[in-house]
Structures are given as C-alpha cells and as structure tokens.
N, C-alpha and C. Protein backbone atom coordinates (compact mmCIF):
# COMPACT_ATOMS: atom_id res chain seq x y z
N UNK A 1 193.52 95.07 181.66
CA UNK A 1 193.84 94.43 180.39
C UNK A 1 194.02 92.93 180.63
N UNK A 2 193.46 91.99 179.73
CA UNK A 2 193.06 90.58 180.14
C UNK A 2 194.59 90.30 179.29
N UNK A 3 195.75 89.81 179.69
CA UNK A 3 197.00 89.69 179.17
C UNK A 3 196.66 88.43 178.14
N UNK A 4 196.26 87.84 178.04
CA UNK A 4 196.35 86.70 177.51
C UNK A 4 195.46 86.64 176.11
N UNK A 5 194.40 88.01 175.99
CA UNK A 5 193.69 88.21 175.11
C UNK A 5 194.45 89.31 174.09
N UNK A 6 195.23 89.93 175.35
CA UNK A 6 196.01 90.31 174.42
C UNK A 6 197.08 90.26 173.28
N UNK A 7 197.78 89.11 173.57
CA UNK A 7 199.37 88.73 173.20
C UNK A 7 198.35 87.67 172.27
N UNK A 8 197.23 87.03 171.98
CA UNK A 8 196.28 86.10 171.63
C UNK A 8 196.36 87.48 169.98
N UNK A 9 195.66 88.82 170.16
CA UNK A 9 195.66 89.92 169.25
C UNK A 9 196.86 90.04 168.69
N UNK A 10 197.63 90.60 169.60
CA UNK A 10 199.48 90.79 168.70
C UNK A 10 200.22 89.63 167.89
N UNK A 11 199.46 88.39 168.40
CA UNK A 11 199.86 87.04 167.48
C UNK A 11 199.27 87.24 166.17
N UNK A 12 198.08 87.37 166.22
CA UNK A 12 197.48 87.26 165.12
C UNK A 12 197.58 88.55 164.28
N UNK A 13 197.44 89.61 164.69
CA UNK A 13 198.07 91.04 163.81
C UNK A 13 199.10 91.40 163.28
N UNK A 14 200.40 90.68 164.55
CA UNK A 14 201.34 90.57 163.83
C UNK A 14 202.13 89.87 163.22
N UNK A 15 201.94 88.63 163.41
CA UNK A 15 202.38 87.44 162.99
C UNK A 15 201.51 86.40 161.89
N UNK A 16 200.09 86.60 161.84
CA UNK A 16 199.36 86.04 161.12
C UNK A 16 199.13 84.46 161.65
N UNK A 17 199.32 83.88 163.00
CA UNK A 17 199.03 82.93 163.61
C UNK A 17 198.62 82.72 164.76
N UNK A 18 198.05 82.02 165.06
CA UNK A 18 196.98 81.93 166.66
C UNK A 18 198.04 81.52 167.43
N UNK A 19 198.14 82.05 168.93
CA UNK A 19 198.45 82.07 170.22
C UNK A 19 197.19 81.18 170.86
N UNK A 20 197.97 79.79 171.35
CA UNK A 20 196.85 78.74 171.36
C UNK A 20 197.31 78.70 173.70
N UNK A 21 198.14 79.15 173.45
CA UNK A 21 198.27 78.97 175.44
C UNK A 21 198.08 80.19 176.00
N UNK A 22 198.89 80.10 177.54
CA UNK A 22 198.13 81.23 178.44
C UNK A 22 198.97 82.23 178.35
N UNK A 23 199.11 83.56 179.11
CA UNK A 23 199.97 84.52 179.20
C UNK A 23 199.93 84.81 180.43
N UNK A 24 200.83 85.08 181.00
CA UNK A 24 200.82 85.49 182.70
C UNK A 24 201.77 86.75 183.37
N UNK A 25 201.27 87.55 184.26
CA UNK A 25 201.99 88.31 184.67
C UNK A 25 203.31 87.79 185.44
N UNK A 26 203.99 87.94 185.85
CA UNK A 26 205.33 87.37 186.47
C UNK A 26 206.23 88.62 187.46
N UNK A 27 205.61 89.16 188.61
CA UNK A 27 206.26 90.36 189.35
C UNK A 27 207.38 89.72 189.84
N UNK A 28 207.97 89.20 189.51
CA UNK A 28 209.47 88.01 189.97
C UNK A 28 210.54 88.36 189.59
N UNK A 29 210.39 88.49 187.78
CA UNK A 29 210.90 88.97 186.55
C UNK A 29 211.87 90.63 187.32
N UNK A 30 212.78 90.52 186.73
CA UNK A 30 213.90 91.30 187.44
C UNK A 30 214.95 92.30 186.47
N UNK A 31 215.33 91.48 185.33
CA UNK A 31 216.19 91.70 184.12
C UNK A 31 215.89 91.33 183.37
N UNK A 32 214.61 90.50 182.96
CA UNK A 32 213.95 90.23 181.62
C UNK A 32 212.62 90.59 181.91
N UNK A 33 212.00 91.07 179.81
CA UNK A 33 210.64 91.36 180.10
C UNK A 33 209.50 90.00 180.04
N UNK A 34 209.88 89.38 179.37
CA UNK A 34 209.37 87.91 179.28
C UNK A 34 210.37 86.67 179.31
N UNK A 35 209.54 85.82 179.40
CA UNK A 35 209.91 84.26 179.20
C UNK A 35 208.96 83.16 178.68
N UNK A 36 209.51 82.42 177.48
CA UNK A 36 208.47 81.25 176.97
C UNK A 36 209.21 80.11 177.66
N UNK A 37 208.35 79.48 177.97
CA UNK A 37 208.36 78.28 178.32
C UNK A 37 208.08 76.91 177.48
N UNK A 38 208.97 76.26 177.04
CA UNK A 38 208.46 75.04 175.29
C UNK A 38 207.67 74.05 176.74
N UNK A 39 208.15 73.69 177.62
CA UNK A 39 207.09 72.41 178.65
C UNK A 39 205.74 72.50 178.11
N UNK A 40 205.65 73.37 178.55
CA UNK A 40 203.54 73.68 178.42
C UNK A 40 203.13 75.15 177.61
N UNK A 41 204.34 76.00 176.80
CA UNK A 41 203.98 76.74 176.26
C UNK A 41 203.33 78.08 176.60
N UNK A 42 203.45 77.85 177.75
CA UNK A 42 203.07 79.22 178.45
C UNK A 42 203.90 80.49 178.56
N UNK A 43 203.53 81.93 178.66
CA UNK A 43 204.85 83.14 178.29
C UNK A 43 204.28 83.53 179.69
N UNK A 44 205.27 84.63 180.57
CA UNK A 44 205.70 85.24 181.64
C UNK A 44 206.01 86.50 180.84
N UNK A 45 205.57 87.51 181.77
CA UNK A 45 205.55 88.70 181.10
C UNK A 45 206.11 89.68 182.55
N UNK A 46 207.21 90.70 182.16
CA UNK A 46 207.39 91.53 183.25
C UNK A 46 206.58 92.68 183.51
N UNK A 47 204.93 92.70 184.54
CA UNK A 47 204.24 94.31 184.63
C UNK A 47 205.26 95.36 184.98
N UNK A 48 206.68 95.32 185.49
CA UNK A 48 207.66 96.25 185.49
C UNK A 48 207.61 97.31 184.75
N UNK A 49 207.86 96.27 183.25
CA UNK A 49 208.26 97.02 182.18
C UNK A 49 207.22 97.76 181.11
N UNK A 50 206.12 97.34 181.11
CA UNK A 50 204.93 97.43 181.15
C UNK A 50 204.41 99.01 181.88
N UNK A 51 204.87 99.02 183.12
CA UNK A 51 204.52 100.20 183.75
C UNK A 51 205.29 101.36 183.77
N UNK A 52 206.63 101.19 183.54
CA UNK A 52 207.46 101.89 183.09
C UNK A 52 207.89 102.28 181.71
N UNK A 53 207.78 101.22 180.42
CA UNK A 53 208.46 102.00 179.50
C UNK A 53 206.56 102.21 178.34
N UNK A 54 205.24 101.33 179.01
CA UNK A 54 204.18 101.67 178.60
C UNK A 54 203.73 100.59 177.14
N UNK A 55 202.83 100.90 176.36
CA UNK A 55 201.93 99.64 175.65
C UNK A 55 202.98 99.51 174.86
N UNK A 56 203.68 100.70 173.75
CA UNK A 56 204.66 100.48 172.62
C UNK A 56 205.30 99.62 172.77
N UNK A 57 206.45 99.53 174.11
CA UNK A 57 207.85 98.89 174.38
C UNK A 57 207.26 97.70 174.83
N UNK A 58 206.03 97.71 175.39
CA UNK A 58 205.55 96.15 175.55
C UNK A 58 205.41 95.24 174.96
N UNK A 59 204.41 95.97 173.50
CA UNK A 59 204.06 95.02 172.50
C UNK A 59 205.04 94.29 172.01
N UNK A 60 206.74 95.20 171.62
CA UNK A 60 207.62 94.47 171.29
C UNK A 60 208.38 93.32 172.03
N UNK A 61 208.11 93.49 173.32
CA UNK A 61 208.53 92.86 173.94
C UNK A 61 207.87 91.09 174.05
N UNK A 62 206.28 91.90 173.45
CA UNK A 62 205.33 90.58 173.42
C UNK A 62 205.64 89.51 172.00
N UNK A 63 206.07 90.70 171.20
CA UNK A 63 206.44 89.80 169.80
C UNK A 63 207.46 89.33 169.70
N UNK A 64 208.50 89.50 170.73
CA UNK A 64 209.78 88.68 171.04
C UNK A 64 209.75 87.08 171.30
N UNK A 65 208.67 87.29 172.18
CA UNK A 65 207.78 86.33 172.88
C UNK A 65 207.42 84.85 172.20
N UNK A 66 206.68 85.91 171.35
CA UNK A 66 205.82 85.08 170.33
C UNK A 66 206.81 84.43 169.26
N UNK A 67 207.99 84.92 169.16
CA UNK A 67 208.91 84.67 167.72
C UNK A 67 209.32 82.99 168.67
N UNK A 68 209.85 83.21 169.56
CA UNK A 68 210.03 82.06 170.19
C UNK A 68 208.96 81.35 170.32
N UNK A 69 208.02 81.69 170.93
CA UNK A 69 207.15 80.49 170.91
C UNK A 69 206.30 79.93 169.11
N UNK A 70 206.27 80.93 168.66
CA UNK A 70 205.82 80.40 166.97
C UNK A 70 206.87 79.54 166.04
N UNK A 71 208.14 80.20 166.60
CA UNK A 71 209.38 79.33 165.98
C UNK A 71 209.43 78.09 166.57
N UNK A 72 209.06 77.74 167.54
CA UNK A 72 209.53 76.47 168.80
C UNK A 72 208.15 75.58 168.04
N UNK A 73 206.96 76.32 168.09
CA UNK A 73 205.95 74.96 167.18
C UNK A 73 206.25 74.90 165.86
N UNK A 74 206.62 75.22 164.90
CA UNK A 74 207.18 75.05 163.68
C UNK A 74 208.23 74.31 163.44
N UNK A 75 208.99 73.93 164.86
CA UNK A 75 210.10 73.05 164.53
C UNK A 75 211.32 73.68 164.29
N UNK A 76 211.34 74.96 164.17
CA UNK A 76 212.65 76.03 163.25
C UNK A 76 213.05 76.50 164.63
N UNK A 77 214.64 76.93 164.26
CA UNK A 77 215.45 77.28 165.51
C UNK A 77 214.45 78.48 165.85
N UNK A 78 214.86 78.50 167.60
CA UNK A 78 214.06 79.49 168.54
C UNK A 78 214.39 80.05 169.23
N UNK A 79 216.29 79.85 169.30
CA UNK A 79 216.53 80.11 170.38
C UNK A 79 217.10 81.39 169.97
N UNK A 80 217.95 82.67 170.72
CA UNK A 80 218.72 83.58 170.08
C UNK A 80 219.24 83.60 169.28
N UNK A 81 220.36 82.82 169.51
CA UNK A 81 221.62 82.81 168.38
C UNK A 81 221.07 82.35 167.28
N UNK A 82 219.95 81.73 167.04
CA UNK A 82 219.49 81.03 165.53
C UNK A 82 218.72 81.86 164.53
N UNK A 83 219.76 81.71 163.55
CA UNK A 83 219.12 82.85 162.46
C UNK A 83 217.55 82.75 162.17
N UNK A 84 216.70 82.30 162.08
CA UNK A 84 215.19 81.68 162.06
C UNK A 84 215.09 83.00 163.06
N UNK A 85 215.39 82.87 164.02
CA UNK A 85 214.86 83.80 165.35
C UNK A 85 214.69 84.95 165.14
N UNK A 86 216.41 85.09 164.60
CA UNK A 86 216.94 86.86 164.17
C UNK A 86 215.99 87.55 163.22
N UNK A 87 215.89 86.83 162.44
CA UNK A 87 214.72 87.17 160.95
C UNK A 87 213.40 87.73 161.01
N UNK A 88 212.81 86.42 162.19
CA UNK A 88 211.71 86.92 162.20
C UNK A 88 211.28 88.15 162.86
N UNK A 89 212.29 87.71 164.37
CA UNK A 89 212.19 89.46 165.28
C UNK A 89 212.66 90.44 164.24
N UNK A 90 213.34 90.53 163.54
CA UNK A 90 213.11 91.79 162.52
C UNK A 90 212.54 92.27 161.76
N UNK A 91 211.35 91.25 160.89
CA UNK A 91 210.49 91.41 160.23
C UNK A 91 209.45 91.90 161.15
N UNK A 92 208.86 91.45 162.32
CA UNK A 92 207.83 91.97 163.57
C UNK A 92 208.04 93.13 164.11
N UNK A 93 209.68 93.91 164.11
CA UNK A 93 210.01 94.71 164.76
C UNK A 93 209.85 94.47 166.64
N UNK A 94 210.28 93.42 166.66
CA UNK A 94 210.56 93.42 167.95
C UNK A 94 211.76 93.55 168.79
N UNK A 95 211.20 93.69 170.10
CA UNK A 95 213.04 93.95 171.06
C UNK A 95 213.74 92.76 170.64
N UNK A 96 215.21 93.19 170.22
CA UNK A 96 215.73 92.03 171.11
C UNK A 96 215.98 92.01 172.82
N UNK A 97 216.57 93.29 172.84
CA UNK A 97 217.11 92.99 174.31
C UNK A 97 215.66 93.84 175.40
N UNK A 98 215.74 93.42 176.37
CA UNK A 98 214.56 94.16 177.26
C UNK A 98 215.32 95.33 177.84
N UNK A 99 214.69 96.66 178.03
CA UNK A 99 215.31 97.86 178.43
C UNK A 99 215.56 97.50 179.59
N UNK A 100 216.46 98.49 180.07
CA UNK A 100 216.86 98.27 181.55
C UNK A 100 215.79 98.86 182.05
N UNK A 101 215.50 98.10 183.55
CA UNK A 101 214.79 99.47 184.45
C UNK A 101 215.61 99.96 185.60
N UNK A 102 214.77 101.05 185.91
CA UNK A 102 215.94 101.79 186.74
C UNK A 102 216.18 101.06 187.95
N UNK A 103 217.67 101.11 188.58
CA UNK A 103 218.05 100.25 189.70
C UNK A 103 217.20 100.93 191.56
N UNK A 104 216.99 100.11 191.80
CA UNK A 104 216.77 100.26 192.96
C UNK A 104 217.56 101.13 193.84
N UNK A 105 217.34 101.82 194.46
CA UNK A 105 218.32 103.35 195.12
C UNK A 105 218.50 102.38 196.78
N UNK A 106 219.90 102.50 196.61
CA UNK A 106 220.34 102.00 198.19
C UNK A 106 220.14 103.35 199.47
N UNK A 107 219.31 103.24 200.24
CA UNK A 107 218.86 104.34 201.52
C UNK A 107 219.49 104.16 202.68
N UNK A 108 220.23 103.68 203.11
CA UNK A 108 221.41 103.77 203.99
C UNK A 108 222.74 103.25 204.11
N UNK A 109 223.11 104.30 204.58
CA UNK A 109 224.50 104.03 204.35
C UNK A 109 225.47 103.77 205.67
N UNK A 110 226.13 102.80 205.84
CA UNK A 110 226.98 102.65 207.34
C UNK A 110 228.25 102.68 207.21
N UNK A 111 229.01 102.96 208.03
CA UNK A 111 230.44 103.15 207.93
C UNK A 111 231.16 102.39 209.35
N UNK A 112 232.25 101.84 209.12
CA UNK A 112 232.96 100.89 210.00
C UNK A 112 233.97 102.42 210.69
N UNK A 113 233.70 102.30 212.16
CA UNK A 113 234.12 103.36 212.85
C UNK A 113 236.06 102.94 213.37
N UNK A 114 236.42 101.95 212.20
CA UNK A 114 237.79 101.57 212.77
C UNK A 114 238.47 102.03 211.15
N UNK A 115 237.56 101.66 210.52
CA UNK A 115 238.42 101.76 209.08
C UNK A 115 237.87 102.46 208.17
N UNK A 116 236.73 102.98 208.29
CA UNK A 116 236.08 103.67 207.77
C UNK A 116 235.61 103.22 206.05
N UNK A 117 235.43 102.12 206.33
CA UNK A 117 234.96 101.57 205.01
C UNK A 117 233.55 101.23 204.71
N UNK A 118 232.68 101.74 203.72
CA UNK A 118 231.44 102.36 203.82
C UNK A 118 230.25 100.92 203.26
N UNK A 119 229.07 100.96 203.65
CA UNK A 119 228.58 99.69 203.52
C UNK A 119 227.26 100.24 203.16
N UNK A 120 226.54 100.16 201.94
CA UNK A 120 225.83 100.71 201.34
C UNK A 120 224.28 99.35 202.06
N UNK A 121 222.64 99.82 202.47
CA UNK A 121 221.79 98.62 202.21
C UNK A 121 220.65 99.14 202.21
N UNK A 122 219.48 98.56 201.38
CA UNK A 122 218.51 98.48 201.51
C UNK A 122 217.85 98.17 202.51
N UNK A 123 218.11 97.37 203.32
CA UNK A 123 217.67 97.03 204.72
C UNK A 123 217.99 97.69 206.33
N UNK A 124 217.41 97.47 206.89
CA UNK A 124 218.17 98.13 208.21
C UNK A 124 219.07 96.89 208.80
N UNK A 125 220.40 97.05 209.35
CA UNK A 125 220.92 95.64 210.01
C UNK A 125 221.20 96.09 211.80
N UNK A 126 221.26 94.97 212.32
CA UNK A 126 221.90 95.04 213.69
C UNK A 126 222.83 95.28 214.07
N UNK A 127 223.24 96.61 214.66
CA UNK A 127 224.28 97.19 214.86
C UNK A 127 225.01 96.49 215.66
N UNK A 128 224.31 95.80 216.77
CA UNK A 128 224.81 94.97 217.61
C UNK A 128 225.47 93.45 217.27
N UNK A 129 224.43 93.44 216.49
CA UNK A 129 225.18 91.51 215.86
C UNK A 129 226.05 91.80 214.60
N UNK A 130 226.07 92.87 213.48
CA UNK A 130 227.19 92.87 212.37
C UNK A 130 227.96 93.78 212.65
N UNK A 131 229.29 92.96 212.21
CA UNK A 131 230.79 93.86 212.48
C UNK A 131 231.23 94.22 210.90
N UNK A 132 232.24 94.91 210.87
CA UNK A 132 232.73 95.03 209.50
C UNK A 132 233.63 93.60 208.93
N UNK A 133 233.28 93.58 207.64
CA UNK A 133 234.01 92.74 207.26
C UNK A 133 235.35 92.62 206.93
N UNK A 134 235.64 93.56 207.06
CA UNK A 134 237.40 94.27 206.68
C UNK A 134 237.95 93.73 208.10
N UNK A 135 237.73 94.87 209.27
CA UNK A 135 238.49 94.84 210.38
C UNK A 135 237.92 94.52 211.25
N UNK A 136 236.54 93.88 211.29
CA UNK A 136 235.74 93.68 212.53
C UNK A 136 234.98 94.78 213.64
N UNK A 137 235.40 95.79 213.04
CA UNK A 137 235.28 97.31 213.23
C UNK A 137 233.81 97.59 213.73
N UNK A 138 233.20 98.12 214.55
CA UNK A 138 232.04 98.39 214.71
C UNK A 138 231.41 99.38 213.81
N UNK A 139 230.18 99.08 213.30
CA UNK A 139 229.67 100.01 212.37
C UNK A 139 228.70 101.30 213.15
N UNK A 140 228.25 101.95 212.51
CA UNK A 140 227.44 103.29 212.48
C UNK A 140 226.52 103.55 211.45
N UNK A 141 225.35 104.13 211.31
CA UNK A 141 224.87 104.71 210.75
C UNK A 141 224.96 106.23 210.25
N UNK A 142 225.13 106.30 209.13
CA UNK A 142 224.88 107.86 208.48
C UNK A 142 224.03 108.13 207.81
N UNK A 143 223.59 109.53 208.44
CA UNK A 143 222.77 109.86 207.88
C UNK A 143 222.54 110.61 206.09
C-alpha cells in the first residue's frame, strides 16, 4: 500500500480537501499512531498499529491526522484542546486517542541472592559486572 496515496484518498473522501504533502511510515512511533508536522507538513504514521488493530482503526487514525493538518492550513485551532479540532474529529469519526498496543513481555527474570529482590529484563546482563541495587547483592538468573 503506497501510504501517501492513500491518506491523499481518505483526505479527499473524507474531508472533501486535497492532501498536498508526503506520508511516511515511522517504526520509531511507540505510544502514538501518528504525528503532523506544521515545518514541512509532513504526517508519520505508526505500521504498529496498522498491523495490529488493521485498515478500520487506521483510517481513523489517518483522519486524526488530517484534522490537524487541514485545520493548521486554514489558520483555525489544531491543536487538541481547541474546539475547531474537537468538531471536526467528530464529524470524520476519527480516534481521538491511539489504542494501546500490547506491552512488550519481559523474558527474564533475576533475583539478588542477598535480598532477594527480583529484577525483571528484556536483555541478558553481566552477572559478573551488575550487583543489586538494593544491597549490592549478587544476582542470579531464574528460570
């Protein structure tokens, strides 16, 4: 899907105005599904959310997008809090807020063999170079 031809369609279908800049994927994006940018007008889009919640939850997410960036060339408030904003995302039916996605699952778990205080990571660490931060305690792995 050519992103930029797209959100170019959802402007104009749903909004009744041309999408005149680019659209870009953004795998960076973490807790939001997009971002406009007023500098150069360009939107950031999360494929996250996209791949997870699918085209429906996207599109709205794209007309969120667009309310900001169509409000921001018109001159009329753009930002959240500004009623201009509120209005229009409701007339488009768009998100306000971006769904959560699901959190990342922590896969090991270590425990300080003095105090037994448990240290959750995504990473593997050096048993040899980190101590606990509590008691200085040497850690372990569990399985």
């Amino acid at each position: 899907m050519n992103l930029t031809n797209y959100v170019k369609q959802v402007s104009l279908e749903d909004f009744g105005w041309e999408f005149r800049h680019q659209a870009f994927w953004n795998k960076r994006l973490r807790t939001t599904g997009g971002r406009f940018f007023p500098k150069d007008g360009h939107l950031d889009f999360n494929p996250k959310i996209y791949e997870t919640f699918g085209l429906e939850t996207f599109r709205k997410i794209v007309r969120h997008e667009l309310a900001h960036y169509h409000l921001y060339y018109q001159g009329k408030g753009y930002r959240h809090k500004d009623r201009e904003f509120k209005e229009l995302l409701k007339q488009v039916d768009g998100l306000r807020y971006a769904p959560g996605l699901p959190a990342k699952k922590l896969k090991l778990h270590y425990q300080c063999r003095n105090c037994c205080t448990d240290f959750y990571r995504q990473c593997r660490i050096d048993l040899k170079r980190y101590r606990c931060g509590r008691c200085k305690g040497e850690l372990h792995l569990l399985k």
